[in-house]
C-alpha atoms as a PDB file:
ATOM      1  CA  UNK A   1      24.105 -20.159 -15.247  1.00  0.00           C
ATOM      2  CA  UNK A   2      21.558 -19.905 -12.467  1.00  0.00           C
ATOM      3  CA  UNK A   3      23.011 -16.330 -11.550  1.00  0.00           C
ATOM      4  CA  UNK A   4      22.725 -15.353 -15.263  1.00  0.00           C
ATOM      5  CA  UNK A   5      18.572 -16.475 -15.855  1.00  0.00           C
ATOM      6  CA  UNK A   6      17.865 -14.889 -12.146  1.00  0.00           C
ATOM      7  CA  UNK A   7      19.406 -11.666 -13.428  1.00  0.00           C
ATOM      8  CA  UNK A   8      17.646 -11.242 -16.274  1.00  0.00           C
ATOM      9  CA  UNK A   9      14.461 -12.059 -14.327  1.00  0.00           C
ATOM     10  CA  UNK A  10      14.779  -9.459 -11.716  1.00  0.00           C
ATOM     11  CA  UNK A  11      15.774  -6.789 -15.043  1.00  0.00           C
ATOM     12  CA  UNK A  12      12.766  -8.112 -17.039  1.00  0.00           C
ATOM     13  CA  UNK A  13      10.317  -7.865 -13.406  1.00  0.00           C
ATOM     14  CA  UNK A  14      11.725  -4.103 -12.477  1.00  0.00           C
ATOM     15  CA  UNK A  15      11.374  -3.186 -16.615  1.00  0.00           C
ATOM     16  CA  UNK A  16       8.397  -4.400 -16.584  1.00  0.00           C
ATOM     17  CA  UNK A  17       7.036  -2.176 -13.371  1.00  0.00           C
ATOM     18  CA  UNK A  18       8.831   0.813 -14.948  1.00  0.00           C
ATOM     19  CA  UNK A  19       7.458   0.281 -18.525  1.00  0.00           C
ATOM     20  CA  UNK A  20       3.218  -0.339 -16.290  1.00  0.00           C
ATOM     21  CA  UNK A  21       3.725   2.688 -14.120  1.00  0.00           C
ATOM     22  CA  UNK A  22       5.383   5.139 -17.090  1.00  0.00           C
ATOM     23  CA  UNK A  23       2.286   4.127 -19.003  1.00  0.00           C
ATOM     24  CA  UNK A  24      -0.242   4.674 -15.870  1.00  0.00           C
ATOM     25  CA  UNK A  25       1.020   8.133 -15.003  1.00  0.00           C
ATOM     26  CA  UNK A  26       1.036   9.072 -18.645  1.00  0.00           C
ATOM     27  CA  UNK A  27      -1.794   7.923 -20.142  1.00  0.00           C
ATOM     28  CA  UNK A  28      -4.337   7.512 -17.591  1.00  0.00           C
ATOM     29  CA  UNK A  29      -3.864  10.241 -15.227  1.00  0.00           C
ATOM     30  CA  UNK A  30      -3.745  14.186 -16.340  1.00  0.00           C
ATOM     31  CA  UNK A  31      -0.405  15.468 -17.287  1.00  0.00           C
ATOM     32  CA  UNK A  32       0.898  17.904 -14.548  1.00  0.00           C
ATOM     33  CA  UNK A  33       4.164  19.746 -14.604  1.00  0.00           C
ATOM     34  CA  UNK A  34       6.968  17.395 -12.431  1.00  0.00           C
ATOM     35  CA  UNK A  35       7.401  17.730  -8.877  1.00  0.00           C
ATOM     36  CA  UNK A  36      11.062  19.404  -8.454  1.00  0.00           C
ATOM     37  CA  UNK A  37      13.690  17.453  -8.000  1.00  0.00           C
ATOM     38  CA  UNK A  38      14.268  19.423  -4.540  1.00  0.00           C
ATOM     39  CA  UNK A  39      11.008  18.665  -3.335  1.00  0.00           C
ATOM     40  CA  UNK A  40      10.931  15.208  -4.018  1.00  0.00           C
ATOM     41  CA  UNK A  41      14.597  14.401  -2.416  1.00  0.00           C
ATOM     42  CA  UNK A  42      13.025  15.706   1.005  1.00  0.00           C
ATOM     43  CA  UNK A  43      10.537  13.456   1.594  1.00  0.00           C
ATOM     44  CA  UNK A  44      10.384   9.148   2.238  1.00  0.00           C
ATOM     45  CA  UNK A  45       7.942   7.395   1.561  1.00  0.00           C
ATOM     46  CA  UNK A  46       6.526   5.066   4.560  1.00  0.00           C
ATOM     47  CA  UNK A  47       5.550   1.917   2.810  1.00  0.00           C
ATOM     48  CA  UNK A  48       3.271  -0.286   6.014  1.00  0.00           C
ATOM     49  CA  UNK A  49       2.031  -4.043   5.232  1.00  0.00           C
ATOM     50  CA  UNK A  50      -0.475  -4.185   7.648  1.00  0.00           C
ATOM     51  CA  UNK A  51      -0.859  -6.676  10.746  1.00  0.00           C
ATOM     52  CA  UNK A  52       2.014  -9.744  10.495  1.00  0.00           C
ATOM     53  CA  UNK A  53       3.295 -12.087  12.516  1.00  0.00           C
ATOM     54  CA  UNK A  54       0.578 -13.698  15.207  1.00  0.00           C
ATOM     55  CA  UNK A  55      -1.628 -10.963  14.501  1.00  0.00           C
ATOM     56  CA  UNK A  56      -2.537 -12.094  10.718  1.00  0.00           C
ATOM     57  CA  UNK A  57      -5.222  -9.971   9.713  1.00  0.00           C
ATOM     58  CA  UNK A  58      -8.408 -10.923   7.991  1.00  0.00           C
ATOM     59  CA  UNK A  59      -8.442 -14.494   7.004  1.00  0.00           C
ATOM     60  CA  UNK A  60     -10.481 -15.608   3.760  1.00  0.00           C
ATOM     61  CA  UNK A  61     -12.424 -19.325   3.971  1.00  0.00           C
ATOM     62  CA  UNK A  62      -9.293 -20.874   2.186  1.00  0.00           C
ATOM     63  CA  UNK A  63      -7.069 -19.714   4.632  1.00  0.00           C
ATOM     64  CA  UNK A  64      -5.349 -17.094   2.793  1.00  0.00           C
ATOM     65  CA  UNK A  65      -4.147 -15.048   5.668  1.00  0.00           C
ATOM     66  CA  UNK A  66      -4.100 -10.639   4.956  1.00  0.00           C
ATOM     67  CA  UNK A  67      -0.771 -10.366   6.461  1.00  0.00           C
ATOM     68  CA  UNK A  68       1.062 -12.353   3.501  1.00  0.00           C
ATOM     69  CA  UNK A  69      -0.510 -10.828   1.002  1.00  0.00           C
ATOM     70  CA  UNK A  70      -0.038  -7.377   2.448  1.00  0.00           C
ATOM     71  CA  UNK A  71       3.257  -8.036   2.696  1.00  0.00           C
ATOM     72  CA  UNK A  72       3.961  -9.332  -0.710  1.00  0.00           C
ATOM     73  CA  UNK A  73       1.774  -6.170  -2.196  1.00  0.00           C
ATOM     74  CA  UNK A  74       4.321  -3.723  -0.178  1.00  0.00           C
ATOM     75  CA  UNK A  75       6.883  -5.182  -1.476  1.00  0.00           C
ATOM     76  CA  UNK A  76       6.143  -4.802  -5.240  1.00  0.00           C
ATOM     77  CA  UNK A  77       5.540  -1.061  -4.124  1.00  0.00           C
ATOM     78  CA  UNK A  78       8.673  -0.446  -1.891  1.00  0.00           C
ATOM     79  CA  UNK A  79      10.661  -2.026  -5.427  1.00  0.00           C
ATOM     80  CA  UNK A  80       8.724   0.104  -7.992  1.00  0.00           C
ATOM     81  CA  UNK A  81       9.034   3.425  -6.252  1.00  0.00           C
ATOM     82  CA  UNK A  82      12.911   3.062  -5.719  1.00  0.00           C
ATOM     83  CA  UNK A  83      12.909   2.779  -9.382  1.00  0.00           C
ATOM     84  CA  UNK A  84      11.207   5.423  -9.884  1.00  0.00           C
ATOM     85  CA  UNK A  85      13.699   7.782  -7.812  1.00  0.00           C
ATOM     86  CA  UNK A  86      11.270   7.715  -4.360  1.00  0.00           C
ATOM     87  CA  UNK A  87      13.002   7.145  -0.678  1.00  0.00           C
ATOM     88  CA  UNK A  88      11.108   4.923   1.057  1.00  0.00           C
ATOM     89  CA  UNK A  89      11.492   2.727   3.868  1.00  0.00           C
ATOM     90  CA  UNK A  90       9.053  -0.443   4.908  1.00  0.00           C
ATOM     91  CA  UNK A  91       7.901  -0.642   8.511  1.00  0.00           C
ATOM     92  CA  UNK A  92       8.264  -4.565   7.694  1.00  0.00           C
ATOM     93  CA  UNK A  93      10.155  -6.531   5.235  1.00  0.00           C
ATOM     94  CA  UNK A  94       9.017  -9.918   6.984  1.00  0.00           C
ATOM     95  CA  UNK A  95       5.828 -12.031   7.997  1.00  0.00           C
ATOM     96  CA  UNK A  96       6.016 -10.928  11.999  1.00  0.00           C
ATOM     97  CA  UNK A  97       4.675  -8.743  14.477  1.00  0.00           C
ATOM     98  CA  UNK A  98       6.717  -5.000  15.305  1.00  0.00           C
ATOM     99  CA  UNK A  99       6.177  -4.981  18.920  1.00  0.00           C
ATOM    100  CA  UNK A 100       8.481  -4.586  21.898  1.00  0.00           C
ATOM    101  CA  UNK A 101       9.978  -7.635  23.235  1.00  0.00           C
ATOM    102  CA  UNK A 102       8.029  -7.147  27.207  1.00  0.00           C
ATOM    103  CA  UNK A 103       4.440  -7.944  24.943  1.00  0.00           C
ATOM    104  CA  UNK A 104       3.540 -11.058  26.383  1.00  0.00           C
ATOM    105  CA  UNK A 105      -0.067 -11.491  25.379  1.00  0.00           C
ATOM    106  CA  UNK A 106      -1.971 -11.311  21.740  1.00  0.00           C
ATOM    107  CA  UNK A 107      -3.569  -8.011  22.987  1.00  0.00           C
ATOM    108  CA  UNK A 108      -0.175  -5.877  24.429  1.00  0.00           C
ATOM    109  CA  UNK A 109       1.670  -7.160  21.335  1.00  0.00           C
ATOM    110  CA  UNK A 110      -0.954  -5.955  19.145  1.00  0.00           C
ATOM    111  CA  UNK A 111      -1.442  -2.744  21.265  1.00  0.00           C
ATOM    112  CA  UNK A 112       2.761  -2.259  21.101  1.00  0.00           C
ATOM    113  CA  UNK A 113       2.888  -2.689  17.329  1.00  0.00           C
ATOM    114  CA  UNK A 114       0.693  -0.535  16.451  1.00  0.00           C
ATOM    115  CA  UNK A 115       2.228   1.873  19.042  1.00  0.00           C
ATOM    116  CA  UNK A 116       5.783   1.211  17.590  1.00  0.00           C
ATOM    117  CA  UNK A 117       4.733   1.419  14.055  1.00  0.00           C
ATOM    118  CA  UNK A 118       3.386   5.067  14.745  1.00  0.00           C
ATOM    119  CA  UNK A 119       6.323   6.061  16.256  1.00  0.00           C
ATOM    120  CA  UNK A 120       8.319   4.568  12.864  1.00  0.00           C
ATOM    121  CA  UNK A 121       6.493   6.913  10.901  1.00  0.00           C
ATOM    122  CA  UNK A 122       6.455   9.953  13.012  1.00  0.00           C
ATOM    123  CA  UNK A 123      10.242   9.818  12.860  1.00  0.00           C
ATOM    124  CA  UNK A 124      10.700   9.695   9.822  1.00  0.00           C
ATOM    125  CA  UNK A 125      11.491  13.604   8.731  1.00  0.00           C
ATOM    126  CA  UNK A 126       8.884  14.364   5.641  1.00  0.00           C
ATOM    127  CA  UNK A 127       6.986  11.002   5.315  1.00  0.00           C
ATOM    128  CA  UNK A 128       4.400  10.389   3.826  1.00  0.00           C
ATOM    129  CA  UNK A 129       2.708   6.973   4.926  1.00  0.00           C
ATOM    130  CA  UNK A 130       0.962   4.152   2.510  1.00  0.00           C
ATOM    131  CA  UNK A 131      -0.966   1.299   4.519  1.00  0.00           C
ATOM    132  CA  UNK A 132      -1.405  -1.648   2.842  1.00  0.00           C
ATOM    133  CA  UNK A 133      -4.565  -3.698   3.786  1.00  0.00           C
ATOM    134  CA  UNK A 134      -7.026  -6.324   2.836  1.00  0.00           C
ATOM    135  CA  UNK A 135     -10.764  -5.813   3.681  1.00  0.00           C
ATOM    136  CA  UNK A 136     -13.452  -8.536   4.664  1.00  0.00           C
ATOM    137  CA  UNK A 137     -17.049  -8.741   4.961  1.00  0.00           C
ATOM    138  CA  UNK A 138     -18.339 -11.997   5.244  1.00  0.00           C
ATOM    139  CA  UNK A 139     -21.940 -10.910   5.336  1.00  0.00           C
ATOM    140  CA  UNK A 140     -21.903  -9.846   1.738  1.00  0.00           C
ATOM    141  CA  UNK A 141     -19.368 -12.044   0.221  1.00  0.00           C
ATOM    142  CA  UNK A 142     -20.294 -10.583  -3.106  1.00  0.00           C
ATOM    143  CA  UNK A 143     -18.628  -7.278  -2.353  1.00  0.00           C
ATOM    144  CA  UNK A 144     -15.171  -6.469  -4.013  1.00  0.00           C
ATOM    145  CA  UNK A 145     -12.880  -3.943  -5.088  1.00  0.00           C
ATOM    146  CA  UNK A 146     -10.160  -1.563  -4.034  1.00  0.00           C
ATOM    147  CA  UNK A 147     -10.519   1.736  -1.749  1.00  0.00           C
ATOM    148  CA  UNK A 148      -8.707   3.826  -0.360  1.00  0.00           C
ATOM    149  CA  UNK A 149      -8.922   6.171   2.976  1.00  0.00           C
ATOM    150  CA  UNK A 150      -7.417   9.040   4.308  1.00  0.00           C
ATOM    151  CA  UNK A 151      -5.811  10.226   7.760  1.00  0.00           C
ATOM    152  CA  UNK A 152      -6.994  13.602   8.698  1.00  0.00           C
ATOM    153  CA  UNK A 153      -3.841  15.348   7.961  1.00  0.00           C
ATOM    154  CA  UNK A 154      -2.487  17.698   5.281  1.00  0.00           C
ATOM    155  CA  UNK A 155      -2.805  16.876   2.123  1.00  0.00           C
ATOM    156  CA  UNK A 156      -3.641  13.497   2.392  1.00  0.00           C
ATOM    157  CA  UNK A 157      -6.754  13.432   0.987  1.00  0.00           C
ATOM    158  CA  UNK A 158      -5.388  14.844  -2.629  1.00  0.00           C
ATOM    159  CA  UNK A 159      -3.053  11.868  -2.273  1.00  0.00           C
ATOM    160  CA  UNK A 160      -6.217   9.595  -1.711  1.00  0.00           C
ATOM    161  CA  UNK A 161      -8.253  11.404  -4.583  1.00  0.00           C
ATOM    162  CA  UNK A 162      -5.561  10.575  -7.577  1.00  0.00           C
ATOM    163  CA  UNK A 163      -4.862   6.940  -5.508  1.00  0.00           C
ATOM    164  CA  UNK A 164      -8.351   5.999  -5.653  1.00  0.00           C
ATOM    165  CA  UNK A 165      -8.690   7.058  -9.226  1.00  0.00           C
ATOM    166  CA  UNK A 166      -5.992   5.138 -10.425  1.00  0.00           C
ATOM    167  CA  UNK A 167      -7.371   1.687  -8.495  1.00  0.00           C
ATOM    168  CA  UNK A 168     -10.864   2.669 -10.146  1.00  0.00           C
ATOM    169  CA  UNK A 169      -9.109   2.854 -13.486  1.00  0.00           C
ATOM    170  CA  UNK A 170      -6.977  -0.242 -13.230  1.00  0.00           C
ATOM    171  CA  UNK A 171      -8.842  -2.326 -10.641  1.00  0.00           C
ATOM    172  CA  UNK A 172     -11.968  -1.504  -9.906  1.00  0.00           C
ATOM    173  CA  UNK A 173     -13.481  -0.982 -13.645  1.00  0.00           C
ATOM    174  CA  UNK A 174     -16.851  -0.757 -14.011  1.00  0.00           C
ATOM    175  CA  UNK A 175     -17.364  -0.725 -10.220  1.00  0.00           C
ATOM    176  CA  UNK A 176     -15.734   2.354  -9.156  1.00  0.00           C
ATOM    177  CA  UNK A 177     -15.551   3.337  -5.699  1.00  0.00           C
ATOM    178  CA  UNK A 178     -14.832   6.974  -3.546  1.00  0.00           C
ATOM    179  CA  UNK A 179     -11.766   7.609  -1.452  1.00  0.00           C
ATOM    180  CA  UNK A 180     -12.961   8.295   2.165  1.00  0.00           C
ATOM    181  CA  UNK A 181     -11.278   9.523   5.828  1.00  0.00           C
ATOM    182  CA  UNK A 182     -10.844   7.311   8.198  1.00  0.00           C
ATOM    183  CA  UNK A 183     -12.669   6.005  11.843  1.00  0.00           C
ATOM    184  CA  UNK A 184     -10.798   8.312  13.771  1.00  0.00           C
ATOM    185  CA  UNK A 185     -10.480   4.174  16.216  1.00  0.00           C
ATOM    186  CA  UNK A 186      -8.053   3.623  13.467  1.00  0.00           C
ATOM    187  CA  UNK A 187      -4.651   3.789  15.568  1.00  0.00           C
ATOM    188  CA  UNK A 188      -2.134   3.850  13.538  1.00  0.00           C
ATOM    189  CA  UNK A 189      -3.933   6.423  10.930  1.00  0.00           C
ATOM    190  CA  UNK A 190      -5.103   8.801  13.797  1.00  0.00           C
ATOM    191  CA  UNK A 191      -1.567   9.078  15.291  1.00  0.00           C
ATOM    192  CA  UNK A 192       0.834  10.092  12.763  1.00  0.00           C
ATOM    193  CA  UNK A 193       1.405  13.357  11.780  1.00  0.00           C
ATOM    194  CA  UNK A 194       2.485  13.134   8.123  1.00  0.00           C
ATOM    195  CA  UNK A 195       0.309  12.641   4.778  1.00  0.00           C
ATOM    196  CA  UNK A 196      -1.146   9.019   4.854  1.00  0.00           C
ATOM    197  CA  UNK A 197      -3.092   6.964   3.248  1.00  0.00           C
ATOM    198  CA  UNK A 198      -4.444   2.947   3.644  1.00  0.00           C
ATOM    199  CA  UNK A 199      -5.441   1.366   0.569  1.00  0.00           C
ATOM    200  CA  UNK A 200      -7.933  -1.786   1.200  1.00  0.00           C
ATOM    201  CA  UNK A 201      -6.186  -3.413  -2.002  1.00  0.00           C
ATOM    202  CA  UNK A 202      -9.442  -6.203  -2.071  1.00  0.00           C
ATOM    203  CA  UNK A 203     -11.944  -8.308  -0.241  1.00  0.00           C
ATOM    204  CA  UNK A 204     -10.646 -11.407   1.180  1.00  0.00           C
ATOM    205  CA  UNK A 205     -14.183 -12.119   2.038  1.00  0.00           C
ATOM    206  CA  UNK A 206     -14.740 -12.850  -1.730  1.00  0.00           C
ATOM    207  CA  UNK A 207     -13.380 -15.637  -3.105  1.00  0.00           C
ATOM    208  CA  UNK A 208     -13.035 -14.854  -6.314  1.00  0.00           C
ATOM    209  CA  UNK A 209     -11.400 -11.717  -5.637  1.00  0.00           C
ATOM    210  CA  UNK A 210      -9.376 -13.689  -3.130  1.00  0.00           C
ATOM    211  CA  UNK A 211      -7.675 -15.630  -5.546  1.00  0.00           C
ATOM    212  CA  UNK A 212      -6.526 -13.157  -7.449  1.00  0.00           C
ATOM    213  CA  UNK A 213      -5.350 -11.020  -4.775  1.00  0.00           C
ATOM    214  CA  UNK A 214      -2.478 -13.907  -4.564  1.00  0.00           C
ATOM    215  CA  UNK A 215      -1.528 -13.768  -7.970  1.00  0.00           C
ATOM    216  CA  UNK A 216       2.078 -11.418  -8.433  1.00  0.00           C
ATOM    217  CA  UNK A 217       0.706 -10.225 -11.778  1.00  0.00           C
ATOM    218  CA  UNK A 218      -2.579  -8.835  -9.564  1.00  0.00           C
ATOM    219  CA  UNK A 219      -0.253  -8.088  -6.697  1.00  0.00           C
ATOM    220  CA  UNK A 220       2.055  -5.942  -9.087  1.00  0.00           C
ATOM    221  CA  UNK A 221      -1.036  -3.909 -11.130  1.00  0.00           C
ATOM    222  CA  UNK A 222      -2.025  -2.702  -7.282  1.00  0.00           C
ATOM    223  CA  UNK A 223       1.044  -1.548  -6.606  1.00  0.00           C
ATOM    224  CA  UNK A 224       1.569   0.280  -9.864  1.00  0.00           C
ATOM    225  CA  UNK A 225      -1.991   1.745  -9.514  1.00  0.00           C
ATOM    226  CA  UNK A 226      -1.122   2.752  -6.275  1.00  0.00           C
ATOM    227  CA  UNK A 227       2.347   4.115  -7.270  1.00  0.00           C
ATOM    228  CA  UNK A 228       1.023   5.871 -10.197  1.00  0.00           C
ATOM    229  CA  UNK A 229      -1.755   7.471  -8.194  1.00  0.00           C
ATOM    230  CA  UNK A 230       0.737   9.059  -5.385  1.00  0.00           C
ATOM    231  CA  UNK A 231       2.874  10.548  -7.832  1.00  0.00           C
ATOM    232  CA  UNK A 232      -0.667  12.082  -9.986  1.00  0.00           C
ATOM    233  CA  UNK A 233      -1.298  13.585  -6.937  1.00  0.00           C
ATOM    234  CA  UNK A 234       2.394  15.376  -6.905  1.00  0.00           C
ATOM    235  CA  UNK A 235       1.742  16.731 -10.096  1.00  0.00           C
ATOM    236  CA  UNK A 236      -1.267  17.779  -9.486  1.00  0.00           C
ATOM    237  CA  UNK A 237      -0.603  19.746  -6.206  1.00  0.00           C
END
């Protein structure tokens, strides 16, 4: 019996996603001609919850730690675009750190993670890179909302243009905000060589905002904004 009710659960949660992203692309976004099938087949998608392990992330004043809810946002993602037909492969399916086992300190094993999670990417034949973060800035705890940046790459910016405008749609209503590239100090963004993106899904410096960043429903509408935005930006180019 157990078996049975989780079954249906997973079917209803991945019908769900499919039924939420179908009616993203579709209705929000312009209608494109499809990608071909050719096209699409050649390329994974690099899905990257960012930080994990010791190196948490930003930490919000009721300890919700960035890591876990990267993680958990990355997830939804990595599910909903295998639905949809995408390759992809996660730099991390777990709550830990990705670097080499001679890291002794905080620093080297932050320094080799981001080192090895570069190197994931750039291996990858015809990637295309999503990072999943959270932003903070305690100064103005008032701030919120979803953004998105871009590596300085090819065509990553289109990618960021259609993902932003699906967050501002879905997330960020009312309060929309503009896609922008990157600090070139941003590591992991300035050394691959692919299409990438990093999505700052919310602000864990605002507690309202904070809260529902650790909600699945909230969790699941970023990743189908996010999902529906990378494939707008297919059609479109």
């Amino acid at each position: 019996m157990f078996f049975v009710i989780k079954r249906k659960t997973l079917l209803f949660f991945f019908g769900a996603l499919l039924a939420i992203a179908a009616a993203a692309i579709l209705i929000r976004l312009p209608a494109a001609p499809a990608m071909s099938p050719v096209h699409r087949a050649a390329r994974t998608v690099v899905i990257d919850a960012g930080h994990g392990g010791e190196d948490g992330g930003a930490v919000a004043l009721s300890g919700a730690v960035e890591s876990q809810i990267n993680l958990a946002i990355a997830k939804k993602l990595d599910a909903l675009l295998q639905l949809i037909g995408e390759d992809t492969q996660m730099i991390r399916t777990e709550d830990v750190s990705v670097h080499s086992a001679n890291a002794q300190t905080l620093r080297e094993k932050k320094v080799s993670d981001l080192k090895n999670r570069a190197a994931a990417v750039n291996a990858v034949p015809d990637a295309v890179l999503i990072s999943v973060h959270q932003n903070s800035l305690p100064s103005v705890p008032g701030v919120h909302g979803a953004q998105v940046f871009y590596a300085d790459t090819p065509k990553s910016s289109d990618i960021a243009v259609c993902v932003q405008q699906a967050l501002n749609q879905t997330i960020n209503t009312g309060h929309g905000k503009r896609e922008k590239q990157i600090e070139p100090t941003i590591y992991l963004m300035k050394n691959v060589s692919c299409p990438a993106i990093l999505v700052e899904c919310g602000f864990l410096s605002n507690p309202q905002e904070t809260e529902r960043l650790q909600q699945a429903s909230h969790q699941k509408k970023l990743a189908v904004s996010i999902a529906a935005g990378f494939l707008a930006a297919d059609r479109e180019g």
